[in-house]
C-alpha atoms as a PDB file:
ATOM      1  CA  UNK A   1     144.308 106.862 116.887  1.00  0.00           C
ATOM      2  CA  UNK A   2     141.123 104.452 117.868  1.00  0.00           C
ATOM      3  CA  UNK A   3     137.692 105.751 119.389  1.00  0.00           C
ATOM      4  CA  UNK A   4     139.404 104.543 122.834  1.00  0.00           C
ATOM      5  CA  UNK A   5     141.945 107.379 122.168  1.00  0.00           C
ATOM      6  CA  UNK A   6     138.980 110.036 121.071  1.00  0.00           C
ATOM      7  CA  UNK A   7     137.031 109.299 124.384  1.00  0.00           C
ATOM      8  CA  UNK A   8     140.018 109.692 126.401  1.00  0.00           C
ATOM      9  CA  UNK A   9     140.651 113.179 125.454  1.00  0.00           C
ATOM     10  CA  UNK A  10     136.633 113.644 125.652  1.00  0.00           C
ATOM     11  CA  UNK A  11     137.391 112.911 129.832  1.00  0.00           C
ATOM     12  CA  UNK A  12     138.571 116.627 130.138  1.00  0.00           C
ATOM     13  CA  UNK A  13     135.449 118.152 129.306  1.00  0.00           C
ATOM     14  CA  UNK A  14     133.388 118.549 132.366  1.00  0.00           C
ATOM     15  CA  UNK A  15     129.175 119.089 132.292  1.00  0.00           C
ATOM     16  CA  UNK A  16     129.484 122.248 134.267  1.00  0.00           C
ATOM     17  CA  UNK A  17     126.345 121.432 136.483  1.00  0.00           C
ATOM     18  CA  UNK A  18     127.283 117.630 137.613  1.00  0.00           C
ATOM     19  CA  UNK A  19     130.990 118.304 137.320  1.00  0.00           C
ATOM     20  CA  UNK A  20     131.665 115.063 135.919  1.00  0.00           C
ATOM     21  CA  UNK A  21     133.189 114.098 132.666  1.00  0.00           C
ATOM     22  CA  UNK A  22     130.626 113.335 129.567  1.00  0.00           C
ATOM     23  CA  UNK A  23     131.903 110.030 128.875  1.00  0.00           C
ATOM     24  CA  UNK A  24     131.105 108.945 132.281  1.00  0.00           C
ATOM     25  CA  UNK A  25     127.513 110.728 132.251  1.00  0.00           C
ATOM     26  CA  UNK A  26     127.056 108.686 128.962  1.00  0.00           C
ATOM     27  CA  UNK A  27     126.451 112.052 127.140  1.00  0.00           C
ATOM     28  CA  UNK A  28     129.273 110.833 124.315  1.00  0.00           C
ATOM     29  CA  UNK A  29     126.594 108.922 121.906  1.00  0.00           C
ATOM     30  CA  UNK A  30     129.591 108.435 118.791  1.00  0.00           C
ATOM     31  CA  UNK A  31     132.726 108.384 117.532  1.00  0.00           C
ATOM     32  CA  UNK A  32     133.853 108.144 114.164  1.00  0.00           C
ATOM     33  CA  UNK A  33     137.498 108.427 113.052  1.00  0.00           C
ATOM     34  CA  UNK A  34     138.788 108.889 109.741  1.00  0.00           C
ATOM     35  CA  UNK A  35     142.833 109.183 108.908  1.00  0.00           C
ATOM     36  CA  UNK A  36     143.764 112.503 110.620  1.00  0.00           C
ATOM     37  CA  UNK A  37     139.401 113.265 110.952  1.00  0.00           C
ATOM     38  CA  UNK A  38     137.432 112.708 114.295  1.00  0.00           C
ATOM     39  CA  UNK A  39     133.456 113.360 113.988  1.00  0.00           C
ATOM     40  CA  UNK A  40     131.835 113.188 117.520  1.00  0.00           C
ATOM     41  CA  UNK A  41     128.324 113.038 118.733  1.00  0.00           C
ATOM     42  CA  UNK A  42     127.426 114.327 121.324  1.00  0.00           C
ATOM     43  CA  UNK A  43     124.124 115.058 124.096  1.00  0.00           C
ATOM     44  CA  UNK A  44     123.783 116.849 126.896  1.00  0.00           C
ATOM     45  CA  UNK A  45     122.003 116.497 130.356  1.00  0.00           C
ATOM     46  CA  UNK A  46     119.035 118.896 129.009  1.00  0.00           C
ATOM     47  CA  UNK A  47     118.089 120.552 125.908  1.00  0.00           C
ATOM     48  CA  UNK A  48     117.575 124.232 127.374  1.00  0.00           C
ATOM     49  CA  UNK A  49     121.559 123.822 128.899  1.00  0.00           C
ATOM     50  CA  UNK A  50     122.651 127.911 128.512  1.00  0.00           C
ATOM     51  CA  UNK A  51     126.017 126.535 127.903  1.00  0.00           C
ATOM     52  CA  UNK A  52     125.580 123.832 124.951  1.00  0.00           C
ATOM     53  CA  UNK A  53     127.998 125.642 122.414  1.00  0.00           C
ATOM     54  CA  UNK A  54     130.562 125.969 125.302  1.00  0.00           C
ATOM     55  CA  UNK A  55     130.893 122.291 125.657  1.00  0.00           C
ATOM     56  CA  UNK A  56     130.366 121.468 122.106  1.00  0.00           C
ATOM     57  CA  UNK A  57     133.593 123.774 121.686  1.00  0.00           C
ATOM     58  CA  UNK A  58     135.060 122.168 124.581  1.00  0.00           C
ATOM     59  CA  UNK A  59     135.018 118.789 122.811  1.00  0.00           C
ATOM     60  CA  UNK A  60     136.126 120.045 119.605  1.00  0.00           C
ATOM     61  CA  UNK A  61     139.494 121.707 121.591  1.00  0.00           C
ATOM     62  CA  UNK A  62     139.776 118.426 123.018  1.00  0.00           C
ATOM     63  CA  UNK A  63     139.337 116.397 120.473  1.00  0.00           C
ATOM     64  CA  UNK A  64     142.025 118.686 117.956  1.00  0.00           C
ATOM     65  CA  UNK A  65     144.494 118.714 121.224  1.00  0.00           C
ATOM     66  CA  UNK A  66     145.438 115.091 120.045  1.00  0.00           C
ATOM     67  CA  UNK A  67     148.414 114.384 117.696  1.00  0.00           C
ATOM     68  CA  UNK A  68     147.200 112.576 115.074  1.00  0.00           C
ATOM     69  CA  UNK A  69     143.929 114.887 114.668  1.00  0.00           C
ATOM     70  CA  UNK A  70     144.005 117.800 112.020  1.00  0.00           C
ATOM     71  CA  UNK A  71     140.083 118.215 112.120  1.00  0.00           C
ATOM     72  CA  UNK A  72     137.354 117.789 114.286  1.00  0.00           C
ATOM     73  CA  UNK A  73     133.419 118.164 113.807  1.00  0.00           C
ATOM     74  CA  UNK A  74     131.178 117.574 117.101  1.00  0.00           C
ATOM     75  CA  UNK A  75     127.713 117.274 116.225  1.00  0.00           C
ATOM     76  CA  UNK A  76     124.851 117.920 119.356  1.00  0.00           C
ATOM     77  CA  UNK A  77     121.615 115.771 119.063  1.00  0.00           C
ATOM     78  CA  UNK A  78     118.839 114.844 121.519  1.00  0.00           C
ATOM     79  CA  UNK A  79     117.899 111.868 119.801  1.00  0.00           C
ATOM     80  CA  UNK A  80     117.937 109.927 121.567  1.00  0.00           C
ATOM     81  CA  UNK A  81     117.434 112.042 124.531  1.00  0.00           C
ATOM     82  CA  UNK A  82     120.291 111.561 127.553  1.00  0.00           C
ATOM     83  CA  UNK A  83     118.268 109.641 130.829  1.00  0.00           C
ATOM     84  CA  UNK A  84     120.562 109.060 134.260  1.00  0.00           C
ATOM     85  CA  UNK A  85     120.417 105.203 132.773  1.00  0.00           C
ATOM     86  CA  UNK A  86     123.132 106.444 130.536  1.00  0.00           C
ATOM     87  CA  UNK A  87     125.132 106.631 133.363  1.00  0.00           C
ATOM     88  CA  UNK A  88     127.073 103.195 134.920  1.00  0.00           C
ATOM     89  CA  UNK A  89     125.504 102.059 137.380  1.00  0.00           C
ATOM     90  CA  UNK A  90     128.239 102.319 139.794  1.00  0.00           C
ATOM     91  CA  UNK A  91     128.530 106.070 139.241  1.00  0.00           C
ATOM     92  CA  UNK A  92     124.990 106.403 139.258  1.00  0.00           C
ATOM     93  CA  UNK A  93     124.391 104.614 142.181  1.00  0.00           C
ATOM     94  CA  UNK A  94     127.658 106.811 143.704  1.00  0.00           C
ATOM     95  CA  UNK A  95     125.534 110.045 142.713  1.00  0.00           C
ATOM     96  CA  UNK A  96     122.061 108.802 144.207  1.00  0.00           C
ATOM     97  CA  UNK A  97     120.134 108.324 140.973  1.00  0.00           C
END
């Protein structure tokens, strides 16, 4: 299992607002994986988002849905905080930002 593999599974889990994946919004910061262990870290769009421990969650039932994973931890920060630059600049320019 690689990072690659991690941010693969991290596709399925949709910001609810932009309905696009977080690794594409750029919200997926890092990736650690240890043996059978995954820590993530993770932003979102905005800080006041009323859904935050939803997608944490999500990621975390992602992230466990893969074989070789026996425990996850998904950790939220702001630091630095997410900008639309985040974003490639295909999809950006796609989405008008």
């Amino acid at each position: 299992m690689t990072e690659k593999d991690v941010r693969k599974a991290l596709k399925t889990v949709k910001d609810p607002e932009l309905n696009i994946d977080l690794v594409t919004l750029g919200l997926v910061y890092d990736i650690e994986v240890h043996d059978a262990s995954v820590q993530a870290v993770i932003s979102l769009t905005s800080p006041m988002c009323p859904v935050a421990g939803q997608i944490v969650e999500d990621c975390r039932i992602a992230i466990l849905a893969m074989d070789e994973v026996d425990e996850a931890d998904v950790q939220l920060t702001f630091d630095p905080p997410w900008t639309p630059e985040r974003i490639s600049p295909l999809i950006r320019s796609s989405l008008g930002l």
